[in-house]
Protein backbone atom coordinates (compact mmCIF):
# COMPACT_ATOMS: atom_id res chain seq x y z
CA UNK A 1 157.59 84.91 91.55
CA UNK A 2 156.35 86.59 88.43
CA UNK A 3 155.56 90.47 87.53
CA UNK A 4 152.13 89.70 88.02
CA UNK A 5 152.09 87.57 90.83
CA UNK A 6 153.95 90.69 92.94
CA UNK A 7 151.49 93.10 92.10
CA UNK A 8 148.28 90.77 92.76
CA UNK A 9 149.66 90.46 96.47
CA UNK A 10 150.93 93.66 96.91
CA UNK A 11 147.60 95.41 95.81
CA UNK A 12 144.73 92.77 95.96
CA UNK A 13 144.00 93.66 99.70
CA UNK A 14 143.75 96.99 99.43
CA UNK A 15 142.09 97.02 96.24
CA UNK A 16 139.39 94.51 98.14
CA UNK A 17 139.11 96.35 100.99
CA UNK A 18 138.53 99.67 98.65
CA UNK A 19 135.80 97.45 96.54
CA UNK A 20 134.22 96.45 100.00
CA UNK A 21 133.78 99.79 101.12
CA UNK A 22 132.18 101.12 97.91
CA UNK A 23 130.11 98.67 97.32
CA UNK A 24 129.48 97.36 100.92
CA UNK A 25 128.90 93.84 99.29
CA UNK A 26 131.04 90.80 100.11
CA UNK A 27 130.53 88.82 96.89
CA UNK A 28 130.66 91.52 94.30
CA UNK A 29 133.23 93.34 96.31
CA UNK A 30 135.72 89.83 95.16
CA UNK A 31 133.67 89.88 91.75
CA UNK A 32 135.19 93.32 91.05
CA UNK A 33 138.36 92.21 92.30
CA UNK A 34 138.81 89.62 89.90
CA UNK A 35 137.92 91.74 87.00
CA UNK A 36 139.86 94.18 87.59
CA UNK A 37 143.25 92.01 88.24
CA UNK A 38 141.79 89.82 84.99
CA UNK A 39 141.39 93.35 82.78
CA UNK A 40 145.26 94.20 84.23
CA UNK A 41 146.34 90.60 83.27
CA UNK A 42 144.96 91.17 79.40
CA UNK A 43 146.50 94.64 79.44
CA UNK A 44 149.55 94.72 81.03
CA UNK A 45 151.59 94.08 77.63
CA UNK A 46 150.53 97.09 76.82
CA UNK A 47 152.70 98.81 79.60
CA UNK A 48 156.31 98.23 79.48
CA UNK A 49 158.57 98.12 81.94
């Protein structure tokens, strides 16, 4: 399993369920979760470990 891969399933459902609640909107609630996991994806060079 890869770096990334760990975090998107350790954080994706609470991230979602954070989204949901702010936004109270199914569809942009998973929008927002794929831009945000896409924006970590380009970035997370930028962050060693």
């Amino acid at each position: 399993m890869s770096g990334f891969q760990e975090i998107y399933e350790t954080y994706s459902r609470p991230v979602y369920r954070f989204l949901l609640a702010l936004t109270r909107n199914e569809t942009m609630a998973e929008d927002l979760l794929q831009d945000v996991f896409y924006q970590a994806l380009l970035h997370i060079d930028r962050h060693g470990t």
